[in-house]
C-alpha atoms as a PDB file:
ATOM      1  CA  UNK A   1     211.719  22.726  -3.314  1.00  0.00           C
ATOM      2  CA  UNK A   2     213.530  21.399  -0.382  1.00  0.00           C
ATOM      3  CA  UNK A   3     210.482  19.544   0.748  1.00  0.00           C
ATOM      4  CA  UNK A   4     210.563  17.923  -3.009  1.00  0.00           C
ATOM      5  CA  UNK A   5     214.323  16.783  -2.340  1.00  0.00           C
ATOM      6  CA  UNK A   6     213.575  15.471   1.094  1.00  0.00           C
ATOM      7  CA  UNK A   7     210.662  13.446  -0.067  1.00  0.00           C
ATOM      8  CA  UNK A   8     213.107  11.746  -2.610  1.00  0.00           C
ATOM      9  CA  UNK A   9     215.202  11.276  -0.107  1.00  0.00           C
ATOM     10  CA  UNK A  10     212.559   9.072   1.805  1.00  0.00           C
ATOM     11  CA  UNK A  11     211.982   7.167  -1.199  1.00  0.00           C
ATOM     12  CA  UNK A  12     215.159   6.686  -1.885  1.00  0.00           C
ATOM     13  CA  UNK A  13     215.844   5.062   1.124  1.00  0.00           C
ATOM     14  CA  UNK A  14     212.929   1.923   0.146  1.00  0.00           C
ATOM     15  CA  UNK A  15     212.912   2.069  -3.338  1.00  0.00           C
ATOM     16  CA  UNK A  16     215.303   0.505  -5.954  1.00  0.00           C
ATOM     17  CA  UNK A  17     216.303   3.719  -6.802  1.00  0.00           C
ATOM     18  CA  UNK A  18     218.887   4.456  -4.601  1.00  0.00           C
ATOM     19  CA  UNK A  19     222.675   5.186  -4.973  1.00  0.00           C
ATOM     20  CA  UNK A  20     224.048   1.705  -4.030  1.00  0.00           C
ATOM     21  CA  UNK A  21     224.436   1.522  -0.382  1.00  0.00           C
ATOM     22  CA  UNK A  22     223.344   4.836   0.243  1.00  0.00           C
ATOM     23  CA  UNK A  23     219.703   4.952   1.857  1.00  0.00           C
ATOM     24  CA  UNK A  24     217.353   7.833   3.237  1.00  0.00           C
ATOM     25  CA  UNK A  25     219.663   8.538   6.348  1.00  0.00           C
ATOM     26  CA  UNK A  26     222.714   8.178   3.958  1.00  0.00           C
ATOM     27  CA  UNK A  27     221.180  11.241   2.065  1.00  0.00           C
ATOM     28  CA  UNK A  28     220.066  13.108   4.783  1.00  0.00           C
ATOM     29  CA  UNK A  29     223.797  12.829   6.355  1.00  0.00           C
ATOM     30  CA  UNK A  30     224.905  14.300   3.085  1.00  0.00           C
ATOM     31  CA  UNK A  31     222.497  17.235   2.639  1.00  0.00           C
ATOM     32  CA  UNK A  32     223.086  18.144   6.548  1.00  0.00           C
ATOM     33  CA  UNK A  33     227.399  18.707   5.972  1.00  0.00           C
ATOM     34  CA  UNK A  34     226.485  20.106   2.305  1.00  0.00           C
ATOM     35  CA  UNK A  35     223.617  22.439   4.416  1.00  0.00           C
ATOM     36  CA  UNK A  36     226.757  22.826   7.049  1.00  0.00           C
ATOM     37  CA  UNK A  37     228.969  24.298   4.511  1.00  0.00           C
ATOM     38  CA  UNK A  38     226.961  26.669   2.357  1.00  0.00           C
ATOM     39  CA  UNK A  39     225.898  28.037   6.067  1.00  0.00           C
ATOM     40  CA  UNK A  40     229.694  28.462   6.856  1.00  0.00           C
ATOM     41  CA  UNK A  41     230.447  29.867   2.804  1.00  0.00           C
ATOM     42  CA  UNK A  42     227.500  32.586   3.703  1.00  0.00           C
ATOM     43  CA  UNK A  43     228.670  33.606   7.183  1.00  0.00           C
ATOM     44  CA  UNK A  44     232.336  34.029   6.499  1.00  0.00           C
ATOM     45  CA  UNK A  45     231.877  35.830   3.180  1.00  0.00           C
ATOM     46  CA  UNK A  46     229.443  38.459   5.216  1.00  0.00           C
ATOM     47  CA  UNK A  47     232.527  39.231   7.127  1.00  0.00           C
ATOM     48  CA  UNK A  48     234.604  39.610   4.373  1.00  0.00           C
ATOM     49  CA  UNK A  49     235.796  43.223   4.191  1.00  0.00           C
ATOM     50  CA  UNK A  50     238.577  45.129   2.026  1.00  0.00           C
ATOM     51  CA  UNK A  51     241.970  44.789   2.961  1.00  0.00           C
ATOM     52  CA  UNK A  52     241.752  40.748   4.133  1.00  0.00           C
ATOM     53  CA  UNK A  53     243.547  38.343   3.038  1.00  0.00           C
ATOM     54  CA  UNK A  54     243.078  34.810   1.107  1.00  0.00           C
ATOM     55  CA  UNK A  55     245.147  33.350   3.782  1.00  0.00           C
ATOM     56  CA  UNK A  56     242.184  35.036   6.484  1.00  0.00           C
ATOM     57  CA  UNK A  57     239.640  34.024   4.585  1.00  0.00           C
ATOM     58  CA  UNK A  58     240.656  30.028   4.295  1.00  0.00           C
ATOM     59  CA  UNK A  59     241.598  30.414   8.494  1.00  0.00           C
ATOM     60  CA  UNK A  60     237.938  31.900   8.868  1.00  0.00           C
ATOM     61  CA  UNK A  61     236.043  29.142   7.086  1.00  0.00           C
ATOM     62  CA  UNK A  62     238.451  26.244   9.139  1.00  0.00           C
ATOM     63  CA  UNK A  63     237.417  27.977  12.495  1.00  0.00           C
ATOM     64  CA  UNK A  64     234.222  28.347  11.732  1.00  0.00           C
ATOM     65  CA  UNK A  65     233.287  24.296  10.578  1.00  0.00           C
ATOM     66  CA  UNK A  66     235.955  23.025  13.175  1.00  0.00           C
ATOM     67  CA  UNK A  67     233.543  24.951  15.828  1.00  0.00           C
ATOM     68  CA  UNK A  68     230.488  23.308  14.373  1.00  0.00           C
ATOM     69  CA  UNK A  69     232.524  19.629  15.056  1.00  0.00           C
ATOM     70  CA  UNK A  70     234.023  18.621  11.569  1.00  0.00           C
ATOM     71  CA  UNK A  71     237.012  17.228  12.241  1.00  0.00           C
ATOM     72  CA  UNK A  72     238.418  15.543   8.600  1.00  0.00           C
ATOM     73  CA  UNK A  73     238.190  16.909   5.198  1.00  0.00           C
ATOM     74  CA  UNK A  74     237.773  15.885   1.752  1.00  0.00           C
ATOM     75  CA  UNK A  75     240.410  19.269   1.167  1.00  0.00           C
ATOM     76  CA  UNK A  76     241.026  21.977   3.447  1.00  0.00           C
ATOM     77  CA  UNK A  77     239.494  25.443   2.506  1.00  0.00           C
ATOM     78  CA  UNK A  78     240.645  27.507  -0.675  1.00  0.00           C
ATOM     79  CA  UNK A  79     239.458  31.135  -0.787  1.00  0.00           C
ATOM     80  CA  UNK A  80     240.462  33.070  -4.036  1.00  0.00           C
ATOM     81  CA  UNK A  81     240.247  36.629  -4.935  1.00  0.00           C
ATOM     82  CA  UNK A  82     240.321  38.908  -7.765  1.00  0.00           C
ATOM     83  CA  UNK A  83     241.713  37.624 -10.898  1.00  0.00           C
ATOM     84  CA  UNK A  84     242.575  34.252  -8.872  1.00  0.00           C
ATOM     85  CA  UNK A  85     238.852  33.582  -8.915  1.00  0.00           C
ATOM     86  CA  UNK A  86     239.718  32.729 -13.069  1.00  0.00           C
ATOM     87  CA  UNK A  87     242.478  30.604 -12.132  1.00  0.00           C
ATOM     88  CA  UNK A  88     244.607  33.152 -14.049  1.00  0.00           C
ATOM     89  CA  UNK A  89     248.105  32.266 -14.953  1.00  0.00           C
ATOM     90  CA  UNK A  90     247.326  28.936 -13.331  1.00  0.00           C
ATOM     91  CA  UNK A  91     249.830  26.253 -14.026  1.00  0.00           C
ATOM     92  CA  UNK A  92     250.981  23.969 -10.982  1.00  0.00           C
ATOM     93  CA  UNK A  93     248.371  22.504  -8.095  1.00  0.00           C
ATOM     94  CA  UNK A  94     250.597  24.767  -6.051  1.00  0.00           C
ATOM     95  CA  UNK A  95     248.403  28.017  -7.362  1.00  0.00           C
ATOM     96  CA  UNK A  96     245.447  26.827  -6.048  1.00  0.00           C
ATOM     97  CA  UNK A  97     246.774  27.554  -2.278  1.00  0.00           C
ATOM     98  CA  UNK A  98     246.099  30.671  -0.479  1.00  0.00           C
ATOM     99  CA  UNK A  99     248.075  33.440  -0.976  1.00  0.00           C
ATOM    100  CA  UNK A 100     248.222  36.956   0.477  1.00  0.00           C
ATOM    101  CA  UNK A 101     245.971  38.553  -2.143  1.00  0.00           C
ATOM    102  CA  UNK A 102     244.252  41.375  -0.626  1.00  0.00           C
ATOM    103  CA  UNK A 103     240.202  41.605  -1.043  1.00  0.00           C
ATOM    104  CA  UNK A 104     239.639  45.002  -2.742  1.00  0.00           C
ATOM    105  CA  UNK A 105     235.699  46.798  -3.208  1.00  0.00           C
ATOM    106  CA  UNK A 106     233.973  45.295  -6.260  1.00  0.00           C
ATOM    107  CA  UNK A 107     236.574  42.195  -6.484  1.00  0.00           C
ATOM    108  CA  UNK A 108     235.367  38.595  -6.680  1.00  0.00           C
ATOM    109  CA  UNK A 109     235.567  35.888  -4.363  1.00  0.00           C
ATOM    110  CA  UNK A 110     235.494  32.406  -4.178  1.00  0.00           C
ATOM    111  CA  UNK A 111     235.134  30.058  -1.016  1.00  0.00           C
ATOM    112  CA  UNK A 112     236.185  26.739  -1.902  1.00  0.00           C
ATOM    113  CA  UNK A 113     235.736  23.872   1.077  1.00  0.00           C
ATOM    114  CA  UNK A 114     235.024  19.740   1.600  1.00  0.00           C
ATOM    115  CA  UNK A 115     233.929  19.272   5.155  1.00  0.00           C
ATOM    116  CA  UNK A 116     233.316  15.809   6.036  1.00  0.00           C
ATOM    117  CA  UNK A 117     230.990  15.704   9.404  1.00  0.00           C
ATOM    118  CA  UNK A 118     230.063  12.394  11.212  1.00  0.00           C
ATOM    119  CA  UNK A 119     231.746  10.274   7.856  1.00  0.00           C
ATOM    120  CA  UNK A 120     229.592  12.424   5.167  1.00  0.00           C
ATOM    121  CA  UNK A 121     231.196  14.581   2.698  1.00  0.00           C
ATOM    122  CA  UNK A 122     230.840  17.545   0.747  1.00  0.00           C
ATOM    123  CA  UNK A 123     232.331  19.471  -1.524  1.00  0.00           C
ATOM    124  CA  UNK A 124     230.954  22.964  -1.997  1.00  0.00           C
ATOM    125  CA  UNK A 125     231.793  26.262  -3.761  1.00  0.00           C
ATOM    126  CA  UNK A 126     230.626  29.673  -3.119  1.00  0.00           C
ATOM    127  CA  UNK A 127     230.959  32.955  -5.601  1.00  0.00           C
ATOM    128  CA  UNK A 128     230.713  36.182  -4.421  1.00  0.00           C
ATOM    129  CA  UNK A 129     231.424  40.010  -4.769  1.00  0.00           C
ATOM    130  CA  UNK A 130     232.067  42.458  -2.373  1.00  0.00           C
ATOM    131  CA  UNK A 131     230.144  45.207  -3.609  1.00  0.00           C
ATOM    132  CA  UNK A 132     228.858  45.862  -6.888  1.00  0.00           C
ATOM    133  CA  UNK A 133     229.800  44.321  -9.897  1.00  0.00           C
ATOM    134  CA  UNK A 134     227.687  43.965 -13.205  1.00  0.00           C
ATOM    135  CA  UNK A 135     229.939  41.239 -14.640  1.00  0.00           C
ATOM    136  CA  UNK A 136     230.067  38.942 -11.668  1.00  0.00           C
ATOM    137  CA  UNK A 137     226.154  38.885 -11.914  1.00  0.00           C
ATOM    138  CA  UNK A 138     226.391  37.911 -15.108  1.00  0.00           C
ATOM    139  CA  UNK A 139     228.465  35.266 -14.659  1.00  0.00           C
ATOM    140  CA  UNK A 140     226.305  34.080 -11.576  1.00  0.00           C
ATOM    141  CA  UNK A 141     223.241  33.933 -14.251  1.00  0.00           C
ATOM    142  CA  UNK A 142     224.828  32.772 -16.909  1.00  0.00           C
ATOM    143  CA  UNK A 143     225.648  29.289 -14.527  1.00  0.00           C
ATOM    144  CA  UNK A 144     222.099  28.490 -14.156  1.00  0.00           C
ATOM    145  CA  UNK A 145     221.525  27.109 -17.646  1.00  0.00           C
ATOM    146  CA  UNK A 146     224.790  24.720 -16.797  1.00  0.00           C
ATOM    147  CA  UNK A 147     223.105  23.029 -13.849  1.00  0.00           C
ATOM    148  CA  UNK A 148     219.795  22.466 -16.254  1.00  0.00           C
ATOM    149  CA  UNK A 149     222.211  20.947 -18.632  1.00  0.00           C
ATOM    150  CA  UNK A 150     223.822  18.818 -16.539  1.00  0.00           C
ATOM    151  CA  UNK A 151     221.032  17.475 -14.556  1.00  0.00           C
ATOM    152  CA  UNK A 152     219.138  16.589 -17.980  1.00  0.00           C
ATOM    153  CA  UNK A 153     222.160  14.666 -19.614  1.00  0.00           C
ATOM    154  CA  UNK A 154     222.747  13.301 -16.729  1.00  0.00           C
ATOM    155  CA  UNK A 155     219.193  11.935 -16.599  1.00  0.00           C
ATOM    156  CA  UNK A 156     219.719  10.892 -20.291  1.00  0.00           C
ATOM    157  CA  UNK A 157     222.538   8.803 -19.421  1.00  0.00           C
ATOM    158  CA  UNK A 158     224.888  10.630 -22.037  1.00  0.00           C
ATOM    159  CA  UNK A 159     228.270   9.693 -21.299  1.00  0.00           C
ATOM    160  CA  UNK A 160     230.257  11.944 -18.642  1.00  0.00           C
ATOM    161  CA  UNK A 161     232.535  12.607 -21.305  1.00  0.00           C
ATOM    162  CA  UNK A 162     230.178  14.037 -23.605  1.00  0.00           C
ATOM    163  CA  UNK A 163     228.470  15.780 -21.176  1.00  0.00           C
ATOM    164  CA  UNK A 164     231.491  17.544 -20.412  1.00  0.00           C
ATOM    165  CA  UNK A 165     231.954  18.469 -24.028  1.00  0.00           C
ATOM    166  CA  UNK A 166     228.107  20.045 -23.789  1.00  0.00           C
ATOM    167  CA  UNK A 167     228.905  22.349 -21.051  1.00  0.00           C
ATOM    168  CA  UNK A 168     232.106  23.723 -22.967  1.00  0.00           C
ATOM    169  CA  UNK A 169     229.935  23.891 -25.487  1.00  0.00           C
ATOM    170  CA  UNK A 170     227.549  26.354 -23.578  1.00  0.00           C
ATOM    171  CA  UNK A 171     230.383  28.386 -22.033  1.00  0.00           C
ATOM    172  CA  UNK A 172     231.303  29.089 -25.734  1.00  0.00           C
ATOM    173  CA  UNK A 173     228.000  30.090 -26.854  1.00  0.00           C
ATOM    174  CA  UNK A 174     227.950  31.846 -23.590  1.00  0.00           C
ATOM    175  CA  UNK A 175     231.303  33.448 -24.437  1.00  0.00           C
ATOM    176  CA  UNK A 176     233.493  32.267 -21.788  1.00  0.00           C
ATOM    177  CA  UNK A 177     236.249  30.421 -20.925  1.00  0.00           C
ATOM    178  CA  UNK A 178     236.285  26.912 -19.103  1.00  0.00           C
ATOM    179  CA  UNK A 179     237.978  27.439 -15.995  1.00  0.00           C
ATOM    180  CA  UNK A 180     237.502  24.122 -14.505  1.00  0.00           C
ATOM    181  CA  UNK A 181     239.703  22.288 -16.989  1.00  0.00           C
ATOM    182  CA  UNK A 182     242.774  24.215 -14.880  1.00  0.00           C
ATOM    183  CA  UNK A 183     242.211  21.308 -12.189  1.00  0.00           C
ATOM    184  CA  UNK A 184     243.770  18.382 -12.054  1.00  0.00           C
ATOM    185  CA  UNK A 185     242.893  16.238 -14.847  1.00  0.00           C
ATOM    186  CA  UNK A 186     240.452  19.019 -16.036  1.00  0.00           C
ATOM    187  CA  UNK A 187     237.702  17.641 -13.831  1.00  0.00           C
ATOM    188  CA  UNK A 188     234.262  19.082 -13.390  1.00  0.00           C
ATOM    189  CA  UNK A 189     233.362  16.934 -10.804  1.00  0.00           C
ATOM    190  CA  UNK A 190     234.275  13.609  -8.429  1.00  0.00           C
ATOM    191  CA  UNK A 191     232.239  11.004  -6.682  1.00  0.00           C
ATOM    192  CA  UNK A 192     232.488  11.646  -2.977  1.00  0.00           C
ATOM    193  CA  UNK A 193     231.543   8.401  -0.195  1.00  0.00           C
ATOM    194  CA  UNK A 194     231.422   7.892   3.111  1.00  0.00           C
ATOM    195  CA  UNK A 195     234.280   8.077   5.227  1.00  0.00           C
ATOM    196  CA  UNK A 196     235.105   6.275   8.608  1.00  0.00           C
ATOM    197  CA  UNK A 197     235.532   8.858  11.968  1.00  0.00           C
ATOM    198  CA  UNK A 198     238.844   8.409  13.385  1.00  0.00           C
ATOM    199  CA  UNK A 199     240.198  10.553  15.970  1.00  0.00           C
ATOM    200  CA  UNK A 200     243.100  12.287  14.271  1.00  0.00           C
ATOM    201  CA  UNK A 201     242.806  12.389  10.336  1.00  0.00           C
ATOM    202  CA  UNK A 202     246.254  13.596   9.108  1.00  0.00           C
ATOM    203  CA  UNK A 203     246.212  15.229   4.919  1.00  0.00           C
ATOM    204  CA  UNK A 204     248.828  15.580   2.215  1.00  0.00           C
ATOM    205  CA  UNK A 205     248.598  19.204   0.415  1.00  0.00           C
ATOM    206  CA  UNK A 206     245.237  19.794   1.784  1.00  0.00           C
ATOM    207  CA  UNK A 207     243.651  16.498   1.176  1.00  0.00           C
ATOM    208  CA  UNK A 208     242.398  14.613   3.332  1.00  0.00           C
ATOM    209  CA  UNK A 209     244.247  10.660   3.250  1.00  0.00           C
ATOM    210  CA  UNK A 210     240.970   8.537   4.237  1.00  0.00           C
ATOM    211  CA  UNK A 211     239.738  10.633   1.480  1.00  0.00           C
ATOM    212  CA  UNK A 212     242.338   9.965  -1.074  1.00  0.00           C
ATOM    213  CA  UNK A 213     242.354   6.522   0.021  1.00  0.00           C
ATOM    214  CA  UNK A 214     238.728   5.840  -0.997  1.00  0.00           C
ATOM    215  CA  UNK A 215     239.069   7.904  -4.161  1.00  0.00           C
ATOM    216  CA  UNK A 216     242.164   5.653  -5.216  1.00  0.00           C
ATOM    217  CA  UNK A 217     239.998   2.631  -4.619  1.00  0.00           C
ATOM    218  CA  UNK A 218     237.439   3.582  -6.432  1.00  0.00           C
ATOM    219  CA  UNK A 219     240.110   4.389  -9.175  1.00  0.00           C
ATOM    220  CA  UNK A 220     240.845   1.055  -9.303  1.00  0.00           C
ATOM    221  CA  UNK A 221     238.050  -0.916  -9.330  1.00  0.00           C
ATOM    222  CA  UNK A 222     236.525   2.054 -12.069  1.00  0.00           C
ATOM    223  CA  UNK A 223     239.430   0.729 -14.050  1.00  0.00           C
ATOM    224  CA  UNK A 224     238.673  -3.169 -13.978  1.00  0.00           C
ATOM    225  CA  UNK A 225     234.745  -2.095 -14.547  1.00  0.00           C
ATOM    226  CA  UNK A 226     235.853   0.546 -17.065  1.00  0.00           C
ATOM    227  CA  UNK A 227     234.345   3.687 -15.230  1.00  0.00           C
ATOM    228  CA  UNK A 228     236.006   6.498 -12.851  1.00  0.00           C
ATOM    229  CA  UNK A 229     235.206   8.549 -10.376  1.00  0.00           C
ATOM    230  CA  UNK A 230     236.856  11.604 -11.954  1.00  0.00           C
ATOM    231  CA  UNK A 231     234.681  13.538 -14.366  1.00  0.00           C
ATOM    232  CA  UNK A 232     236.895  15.028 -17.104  1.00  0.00           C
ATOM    233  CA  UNK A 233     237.073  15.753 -20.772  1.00  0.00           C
ATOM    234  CA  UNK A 234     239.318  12.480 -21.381  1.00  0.00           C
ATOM    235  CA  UNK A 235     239.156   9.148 -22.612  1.00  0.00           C
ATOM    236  CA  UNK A 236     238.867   7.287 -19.122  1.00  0.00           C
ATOM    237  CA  UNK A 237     235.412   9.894 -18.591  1.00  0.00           C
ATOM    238  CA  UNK A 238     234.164   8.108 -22.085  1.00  0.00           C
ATOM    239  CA  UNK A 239     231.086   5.556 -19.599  1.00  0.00           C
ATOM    240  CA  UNK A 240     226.845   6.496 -18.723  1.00  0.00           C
ATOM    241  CA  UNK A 241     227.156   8.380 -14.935  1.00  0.00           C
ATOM    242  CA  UNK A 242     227.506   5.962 -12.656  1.00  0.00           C
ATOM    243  CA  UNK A 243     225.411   5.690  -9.702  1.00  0.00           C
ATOM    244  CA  UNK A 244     226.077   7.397  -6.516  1.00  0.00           C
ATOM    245  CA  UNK A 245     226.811  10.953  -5.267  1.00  0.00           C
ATOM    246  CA  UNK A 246     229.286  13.480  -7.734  1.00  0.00           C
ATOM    247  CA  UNK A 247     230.398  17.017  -6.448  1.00  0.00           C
ATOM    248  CA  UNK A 248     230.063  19.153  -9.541  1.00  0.00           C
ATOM    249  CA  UNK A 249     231.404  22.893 -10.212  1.00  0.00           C
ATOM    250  CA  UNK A 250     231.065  24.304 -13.627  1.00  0.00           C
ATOM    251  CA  UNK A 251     233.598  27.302 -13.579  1.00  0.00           C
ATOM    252  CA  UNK A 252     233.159  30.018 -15.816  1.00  0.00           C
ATOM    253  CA  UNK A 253     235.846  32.847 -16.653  1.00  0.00           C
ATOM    254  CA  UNK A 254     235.884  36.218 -18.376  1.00  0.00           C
ATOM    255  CA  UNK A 255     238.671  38.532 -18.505  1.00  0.00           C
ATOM    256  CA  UNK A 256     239.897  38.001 -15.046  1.00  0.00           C
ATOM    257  CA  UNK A 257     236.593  37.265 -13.349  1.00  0.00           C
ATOM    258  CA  UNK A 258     235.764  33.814 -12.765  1.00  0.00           C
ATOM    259  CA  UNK A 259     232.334  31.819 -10.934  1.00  0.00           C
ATOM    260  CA  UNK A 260     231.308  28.859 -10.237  1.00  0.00           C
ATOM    261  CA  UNK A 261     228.989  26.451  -7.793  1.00  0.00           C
ATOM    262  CA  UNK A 262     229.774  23.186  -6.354  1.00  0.00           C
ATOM    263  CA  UNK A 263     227.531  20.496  -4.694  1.00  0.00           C
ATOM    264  CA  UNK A 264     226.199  17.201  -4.652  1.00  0.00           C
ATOM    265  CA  UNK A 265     224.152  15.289  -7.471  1.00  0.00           C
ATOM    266  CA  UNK A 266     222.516  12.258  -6.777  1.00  0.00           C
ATOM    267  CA  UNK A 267     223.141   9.833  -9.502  1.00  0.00           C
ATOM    268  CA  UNK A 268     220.424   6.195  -9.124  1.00  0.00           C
ATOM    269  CA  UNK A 269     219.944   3.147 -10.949  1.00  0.00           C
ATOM    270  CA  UNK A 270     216.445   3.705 -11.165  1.00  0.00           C
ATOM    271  CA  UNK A 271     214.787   3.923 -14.611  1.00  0.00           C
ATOM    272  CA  UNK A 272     212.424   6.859 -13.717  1.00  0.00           C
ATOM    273  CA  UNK A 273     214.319   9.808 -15.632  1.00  0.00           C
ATOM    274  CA  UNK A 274     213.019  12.064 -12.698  1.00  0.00           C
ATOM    275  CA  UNK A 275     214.210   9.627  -9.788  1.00  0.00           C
ATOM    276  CA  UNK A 276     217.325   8.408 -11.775  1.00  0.00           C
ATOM    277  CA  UNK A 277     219.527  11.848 -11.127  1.00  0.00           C
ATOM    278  CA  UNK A 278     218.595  14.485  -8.958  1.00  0.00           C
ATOM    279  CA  UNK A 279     220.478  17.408  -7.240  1.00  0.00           C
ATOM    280  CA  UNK A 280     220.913  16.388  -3.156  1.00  0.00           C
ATOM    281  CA  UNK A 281     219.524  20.207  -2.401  1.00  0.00           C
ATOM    282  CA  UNK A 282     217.099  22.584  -4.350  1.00  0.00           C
ATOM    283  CA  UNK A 283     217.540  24.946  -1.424  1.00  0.00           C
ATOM    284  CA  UNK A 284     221.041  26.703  -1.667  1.00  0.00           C
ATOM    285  CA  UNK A 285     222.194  29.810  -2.536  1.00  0.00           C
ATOM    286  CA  UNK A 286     222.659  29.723  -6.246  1.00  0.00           C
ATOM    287  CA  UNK A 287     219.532  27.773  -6.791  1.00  0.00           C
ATOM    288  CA  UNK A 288     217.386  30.380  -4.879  1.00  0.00           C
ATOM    289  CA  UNK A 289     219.295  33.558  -7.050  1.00  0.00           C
ATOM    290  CA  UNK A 290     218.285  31.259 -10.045  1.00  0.00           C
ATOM    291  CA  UNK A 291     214.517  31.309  -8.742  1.00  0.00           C
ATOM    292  CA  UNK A 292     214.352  34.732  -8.096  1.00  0.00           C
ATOM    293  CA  UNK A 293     215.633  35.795 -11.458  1.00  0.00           C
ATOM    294  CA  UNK A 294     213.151  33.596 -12.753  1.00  0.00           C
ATOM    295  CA  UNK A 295     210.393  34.280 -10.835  1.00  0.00           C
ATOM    296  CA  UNK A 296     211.160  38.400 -11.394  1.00  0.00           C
END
């Protein structure tokens, strides 16, 4: 599959398909710091081990991509155990910040973190268990069917705001909760962009300001065009996707146990269905469970 998504990514670079001023090395930059960060999600969740702490694992994922030469971020890393993993008892933007939650045997985990390497972001989230647990598989399947959605209504050029609508749809037939709608503004996903290397990048509560600078811009001009680069279940959401690349990460929650994934979908103005919305990377740890519980 990856050799599918690279190929597009050739094309894309010649064709009139491509995300507006994104071409083939544009992509590859992207796929190589989304690549980047699932590598550091699956290394620092191997060392996980009871008795650590949110706060350890958040310190553990910034060594580990500030050794591999990021330097900025879209946000610093979030790491969230137990319960914490379903945004329980969420309320303020303050929750979402480490805490000294201990990781227990059979507890959830999520590792939360938006590199950007050499001006490319990403955006990525990683679910996972330390040991055994039947109902944190579940959830892990159950997400599969969400990125199918989404890449298909995506492709039919349903409004973001009814898309949204589709996936709480699913989570109900699923029977869960929509845990995404605790973020700000309810989002399930952003449009992420290029970003200029400087040599000290200063952030405000974890984000990154060339970051929130560029997603302000694009807030404005989304509001003169009538789009925006927020995904959510509101009125301003209410416009066809609009081309270029959109961290998504349906969250699902049961009963204290939440999941989710994050990463990039490639959204073009070309009027192939196949070519006109495509995930950046077939090859990443969710996608590969989802082929081997298909393929068993």
């Amino acid at each position: 599959m990856a050799a599918v998504v690279a190929g597009r990514v050739e094309r894309r670079g010649h064709g009139p398909g491509r995300p507006a001023g994104i071409g083939a090395d544009g992509l590859r930059g992207f796929r190589a710091v989304q690549r980047l960060a699932y590598t550091c999600a699956e290394e620092v969740a191997a060392q996980l081990a009871p008795g650590m702490t949110e706060r350890d694992a958040t310190r553990m994922q910034r060594e580990w991509l500030r050794g591999h030469g990021v330097r900025d971020w879209f946000h610093l890393p979030f790491a969230w155990f137990g319960d914490r993993t379903a945004f329980t008892g969420f309320r303020v933007p303050l929750q979402f910040f480490p805490t000294g939650r201990r990781l227990e045997p059979g507890m959830p985990f999520i590792l939360d973190m938006a590199p950007i390497h050499q001006g490319f972001t990403a955006d990525i989230g990683y679910s996972g268990c330390l040991g055994l647990n039947p109902l944190h598989d579940r959830l892990l399947a159950d997400l599969g069917p969400h990125r199918e959605l989404i890449l298909r209504e995506v492709r039919e050029r349903r409004p973001l705001r009814e898309i949204y609508e589709d996936v709480d749809r699913l989570m109900a037939r699923q029977g869960y909760a929509n845990r995404h709608r605790a973020y700000p503004f309810g989002v399930i996903a952003h449009k992420v962009d290029r970003v200029r290397q400087r040599r000290w990048s200063p952030h405000v509560l974890g984000f990154g300001t060339q970051s929130l600078k560029g997603l302000a811009s694009d807030a404005v001009h989304g509001h003169r065009e009538g789009w925006s680069p927020l995904w959510s279940p509101y009125r301003f959401s209410d416009h066809p996707p609009r081309p270029g690349l959109w961290a998504v990460e349906p969250h699902l929650g049961f009963r204290g146990t939440g999941a989710k994934f994050e990463e990039l979908l490639v959204v073009t103005d070309s009027r192939d269905p196949e070519e006109s919305a495509f995930w950046l990377d077939d090859d990443l740890p969710h996608v590969r469970r989802r082929q081997e519980e298909k393929a068993a």
